[in-house]
N, C-alpha and C. Protein backbone atom coordinates (compact mmCIF):
# COMPACT_ATOMS: atom_id res chain seq x y z
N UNK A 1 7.83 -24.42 -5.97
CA UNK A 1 8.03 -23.27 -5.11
C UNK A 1 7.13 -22.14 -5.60
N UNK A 2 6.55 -21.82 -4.64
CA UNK A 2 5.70 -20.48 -4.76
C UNK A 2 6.54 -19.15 -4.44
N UNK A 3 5.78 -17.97 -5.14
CA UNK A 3 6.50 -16.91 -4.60
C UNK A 3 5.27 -15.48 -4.16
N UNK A 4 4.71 -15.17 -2.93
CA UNK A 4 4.05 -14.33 -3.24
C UNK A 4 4.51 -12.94 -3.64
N UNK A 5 4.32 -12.21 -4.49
CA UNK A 5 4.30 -10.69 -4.50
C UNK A 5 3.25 -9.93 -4.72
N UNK A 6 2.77 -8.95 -3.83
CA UNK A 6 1.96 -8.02 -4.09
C UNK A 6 2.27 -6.55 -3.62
N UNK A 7 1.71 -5.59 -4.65
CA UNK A 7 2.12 -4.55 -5.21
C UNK A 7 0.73 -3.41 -6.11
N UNK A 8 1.37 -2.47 -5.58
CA UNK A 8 0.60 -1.23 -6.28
C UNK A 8 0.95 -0.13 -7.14
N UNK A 9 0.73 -0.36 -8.15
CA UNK A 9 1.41 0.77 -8.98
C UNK A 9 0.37 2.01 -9.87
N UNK A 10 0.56 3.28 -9.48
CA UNK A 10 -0.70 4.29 -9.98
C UNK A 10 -2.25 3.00 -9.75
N UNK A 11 -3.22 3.64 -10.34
CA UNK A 11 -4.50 3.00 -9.72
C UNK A 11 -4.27 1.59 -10.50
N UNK A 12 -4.13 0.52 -9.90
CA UNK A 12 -4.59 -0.48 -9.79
C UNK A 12 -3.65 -1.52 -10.85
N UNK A 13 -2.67 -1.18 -11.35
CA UNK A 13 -2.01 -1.46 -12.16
C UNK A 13 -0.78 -2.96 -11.35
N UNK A 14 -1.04 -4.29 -11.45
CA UNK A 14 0.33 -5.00 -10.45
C UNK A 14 1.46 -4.88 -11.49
N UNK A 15 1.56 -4.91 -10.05
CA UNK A 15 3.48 -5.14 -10.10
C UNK A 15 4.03 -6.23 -10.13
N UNK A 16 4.57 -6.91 -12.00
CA UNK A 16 5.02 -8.49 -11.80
C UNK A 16 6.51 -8.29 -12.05
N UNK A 17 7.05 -9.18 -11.65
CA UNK A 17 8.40 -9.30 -11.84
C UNK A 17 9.03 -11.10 -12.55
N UNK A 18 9.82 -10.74 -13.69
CA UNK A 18 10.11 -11.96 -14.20
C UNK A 18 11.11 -12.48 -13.50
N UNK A 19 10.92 -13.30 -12.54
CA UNK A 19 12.00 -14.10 -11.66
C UNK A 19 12.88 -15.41 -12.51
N UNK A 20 12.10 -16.27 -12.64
CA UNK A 20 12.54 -17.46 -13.41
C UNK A 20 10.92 -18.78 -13.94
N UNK A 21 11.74 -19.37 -14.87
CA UNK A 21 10.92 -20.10 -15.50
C UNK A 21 9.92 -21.27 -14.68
N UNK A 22 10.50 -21.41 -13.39
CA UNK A 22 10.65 -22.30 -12.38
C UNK A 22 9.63 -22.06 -11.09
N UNK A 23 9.37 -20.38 -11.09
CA UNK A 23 8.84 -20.13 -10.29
C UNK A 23 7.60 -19.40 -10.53
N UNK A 24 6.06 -18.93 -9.85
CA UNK A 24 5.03 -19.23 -9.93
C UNK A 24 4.60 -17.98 -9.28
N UNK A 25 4.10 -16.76 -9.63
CA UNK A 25 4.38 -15.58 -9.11
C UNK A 25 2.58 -14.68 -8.91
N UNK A 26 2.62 -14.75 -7.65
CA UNK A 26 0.95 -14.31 -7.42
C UNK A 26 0.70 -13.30 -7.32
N UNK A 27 0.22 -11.90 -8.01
CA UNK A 27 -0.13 -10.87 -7.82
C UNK A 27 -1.40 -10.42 -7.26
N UNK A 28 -1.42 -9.71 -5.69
CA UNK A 28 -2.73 -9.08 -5.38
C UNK A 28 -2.53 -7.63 -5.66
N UNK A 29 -4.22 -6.76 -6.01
CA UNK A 29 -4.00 -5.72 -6.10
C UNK A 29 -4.99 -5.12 -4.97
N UNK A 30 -4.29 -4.17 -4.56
CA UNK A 30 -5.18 -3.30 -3.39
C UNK A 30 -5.38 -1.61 -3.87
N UNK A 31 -6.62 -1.68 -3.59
CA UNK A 31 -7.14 0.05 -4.12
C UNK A 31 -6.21 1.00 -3.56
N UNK A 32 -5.93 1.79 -3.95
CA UNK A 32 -5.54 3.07 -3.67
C UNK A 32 -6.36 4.11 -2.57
N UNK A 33 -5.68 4.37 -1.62
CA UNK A 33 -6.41 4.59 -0.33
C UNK A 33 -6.77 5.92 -0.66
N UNK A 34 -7.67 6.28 -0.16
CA UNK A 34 -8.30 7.71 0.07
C UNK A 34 -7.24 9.00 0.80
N UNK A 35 -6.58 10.05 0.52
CA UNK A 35 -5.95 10.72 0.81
C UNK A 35 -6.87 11.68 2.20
N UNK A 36 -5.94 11.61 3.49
CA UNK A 36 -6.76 12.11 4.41
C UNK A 36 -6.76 13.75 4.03
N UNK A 37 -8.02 14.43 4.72
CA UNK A 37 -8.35 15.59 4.47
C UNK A 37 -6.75 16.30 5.00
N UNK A 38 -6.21 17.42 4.80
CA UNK A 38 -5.27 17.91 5.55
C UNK A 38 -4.05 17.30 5.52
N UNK A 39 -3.78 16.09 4.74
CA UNK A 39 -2.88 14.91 4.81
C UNK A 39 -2.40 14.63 3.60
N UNK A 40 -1.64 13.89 3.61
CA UNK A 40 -1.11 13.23 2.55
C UNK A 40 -0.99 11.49 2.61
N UNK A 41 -0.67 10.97 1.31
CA UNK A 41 -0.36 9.71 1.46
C UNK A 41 0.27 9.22 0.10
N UNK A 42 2.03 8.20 0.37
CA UNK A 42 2.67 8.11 -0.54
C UNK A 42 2.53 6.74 -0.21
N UNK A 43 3.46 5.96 -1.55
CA UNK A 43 3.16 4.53 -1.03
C UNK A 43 4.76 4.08 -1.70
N UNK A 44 5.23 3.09 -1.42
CA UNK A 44 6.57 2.47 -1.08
C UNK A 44 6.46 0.99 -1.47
N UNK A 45 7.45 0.18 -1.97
CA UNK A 45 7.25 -1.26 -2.28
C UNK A 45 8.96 -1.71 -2.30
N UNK A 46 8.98 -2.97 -1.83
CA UNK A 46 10.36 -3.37 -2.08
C UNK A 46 10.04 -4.44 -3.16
N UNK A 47 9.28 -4.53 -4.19
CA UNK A 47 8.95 -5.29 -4.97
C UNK A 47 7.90 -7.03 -4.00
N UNK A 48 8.14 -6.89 -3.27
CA UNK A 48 7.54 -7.92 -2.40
C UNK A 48 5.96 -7.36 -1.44
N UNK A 49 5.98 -6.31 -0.64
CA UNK A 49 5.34 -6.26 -0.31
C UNK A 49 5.04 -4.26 0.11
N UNK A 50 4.07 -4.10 -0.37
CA UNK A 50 3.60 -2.16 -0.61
C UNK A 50 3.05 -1.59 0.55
N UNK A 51 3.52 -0.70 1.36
CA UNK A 51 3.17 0.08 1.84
C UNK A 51 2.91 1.59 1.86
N UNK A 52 1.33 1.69 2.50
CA UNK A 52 0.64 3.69 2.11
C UNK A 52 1.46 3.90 3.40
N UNK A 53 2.09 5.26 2.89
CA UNK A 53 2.53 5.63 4.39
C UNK A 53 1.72 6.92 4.34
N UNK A 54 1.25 7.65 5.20
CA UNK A 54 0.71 8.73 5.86
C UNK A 54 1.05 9.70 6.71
N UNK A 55 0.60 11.09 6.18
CA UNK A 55 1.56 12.06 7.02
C UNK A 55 0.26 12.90 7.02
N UNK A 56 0.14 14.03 7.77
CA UNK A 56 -0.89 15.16 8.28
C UNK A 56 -0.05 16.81 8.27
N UNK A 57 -0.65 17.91 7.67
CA UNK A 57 -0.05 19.11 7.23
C UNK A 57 0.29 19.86 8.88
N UNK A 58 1.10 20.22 8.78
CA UNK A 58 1.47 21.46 10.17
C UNK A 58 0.33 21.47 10.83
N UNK A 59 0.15 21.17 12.08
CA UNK A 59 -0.71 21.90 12.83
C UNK A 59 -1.82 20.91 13.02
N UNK A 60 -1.46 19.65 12.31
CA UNK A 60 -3.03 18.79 12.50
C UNK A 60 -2.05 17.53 13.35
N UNK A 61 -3.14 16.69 13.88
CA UNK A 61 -2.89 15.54 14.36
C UNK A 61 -2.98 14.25 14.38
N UNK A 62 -2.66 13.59 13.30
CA UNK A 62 -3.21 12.10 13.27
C UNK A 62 -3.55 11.25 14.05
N UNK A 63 -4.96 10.94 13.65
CA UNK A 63 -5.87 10.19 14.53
C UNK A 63 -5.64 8.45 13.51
N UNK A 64 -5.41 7.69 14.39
CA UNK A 64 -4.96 6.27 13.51
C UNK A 64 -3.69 5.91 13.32
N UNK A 65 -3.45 4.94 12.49
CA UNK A 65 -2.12 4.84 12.05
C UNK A 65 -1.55 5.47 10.97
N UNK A 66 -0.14 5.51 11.20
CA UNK A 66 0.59 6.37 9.77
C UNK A 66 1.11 5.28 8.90
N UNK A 67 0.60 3.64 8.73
CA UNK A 67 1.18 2.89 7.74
C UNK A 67 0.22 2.04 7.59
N UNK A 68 -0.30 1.60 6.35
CA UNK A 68 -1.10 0.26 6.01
C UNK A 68 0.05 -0.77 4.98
N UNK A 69 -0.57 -1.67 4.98
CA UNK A 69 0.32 -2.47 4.13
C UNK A 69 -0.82 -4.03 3.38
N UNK A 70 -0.86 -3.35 1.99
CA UNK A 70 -1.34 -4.34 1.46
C UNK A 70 -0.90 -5.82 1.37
N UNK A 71 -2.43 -6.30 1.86
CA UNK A 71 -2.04 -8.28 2.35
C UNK A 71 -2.35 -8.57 0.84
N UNK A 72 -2.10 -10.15 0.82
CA UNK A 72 -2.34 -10.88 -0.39
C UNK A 72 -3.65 -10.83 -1.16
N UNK A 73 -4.72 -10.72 0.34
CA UNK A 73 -6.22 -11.31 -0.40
C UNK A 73 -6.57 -9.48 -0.93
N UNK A 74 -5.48 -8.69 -1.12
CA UNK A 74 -5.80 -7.34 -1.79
C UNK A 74 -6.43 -6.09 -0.97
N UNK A 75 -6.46 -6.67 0.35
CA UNK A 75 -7.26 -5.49 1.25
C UNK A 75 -6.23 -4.75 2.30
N UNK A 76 -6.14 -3.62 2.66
CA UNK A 76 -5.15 -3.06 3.38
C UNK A 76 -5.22 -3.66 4.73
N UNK A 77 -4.01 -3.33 5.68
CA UNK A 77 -4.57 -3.67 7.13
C UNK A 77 -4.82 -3.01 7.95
N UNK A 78 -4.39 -1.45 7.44
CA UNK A 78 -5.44 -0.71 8.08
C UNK A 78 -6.11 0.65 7.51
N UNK A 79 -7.25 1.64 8.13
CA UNK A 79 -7.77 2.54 7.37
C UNK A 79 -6.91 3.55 6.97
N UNK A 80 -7.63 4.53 6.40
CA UNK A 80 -6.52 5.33 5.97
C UNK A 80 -6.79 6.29 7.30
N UNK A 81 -5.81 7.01 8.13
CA UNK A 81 -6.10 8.25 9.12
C UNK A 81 -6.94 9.17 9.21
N UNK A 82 -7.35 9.92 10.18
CA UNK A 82 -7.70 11.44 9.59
C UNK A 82 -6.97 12.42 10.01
N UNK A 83 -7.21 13.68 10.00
CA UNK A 83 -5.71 14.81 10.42
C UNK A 83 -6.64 15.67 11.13
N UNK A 84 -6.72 16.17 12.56
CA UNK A 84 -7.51 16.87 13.10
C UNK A 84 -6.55 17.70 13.78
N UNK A 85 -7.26 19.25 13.72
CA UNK A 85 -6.70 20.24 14.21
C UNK A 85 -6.56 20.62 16.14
């Protein structure tokens, strides 16, 4: 039995978890996204799988999505936003 987990912790650091002796535990790591101008970006994990979430300051408007979520092969699925006034 396989188990994937992937995870981001501060720059580039995975996230392993000791499950059992039995099981076989794959860590991808995905860069740390670029913080949009005007914006912010926090990131979230249930130990299985990490998501950047994204937010934009008063008064701006996010252009894109407000969530990426790092896949296995380590690359996000999507860009990071921008915040336009």
């Amino acid at each position: 039995m396989h188990i994937r987990s992937y995870a981001i912790i501060d720059n580039f650091l995975p996230l392993l978890y000791c499950l059992t002796h039995a099981l076989i535990l794959y860590v991808a790591q995905c860069e740390t996204l670029v913080t949009p101008g005007s914006g912010n970006v926090s990131y979230e994990t249930d130990g299985t799988n990490t998501n950047a979430l994204f937010s934009c300051s008063d008064d701006y408007a996010m252009t894109g999505s407000n969530m990426s979520t790092c896949e296995s092969d380590g690359t996000w699925t999507e860009p990071p936003p921008t915040c336009c006034m």
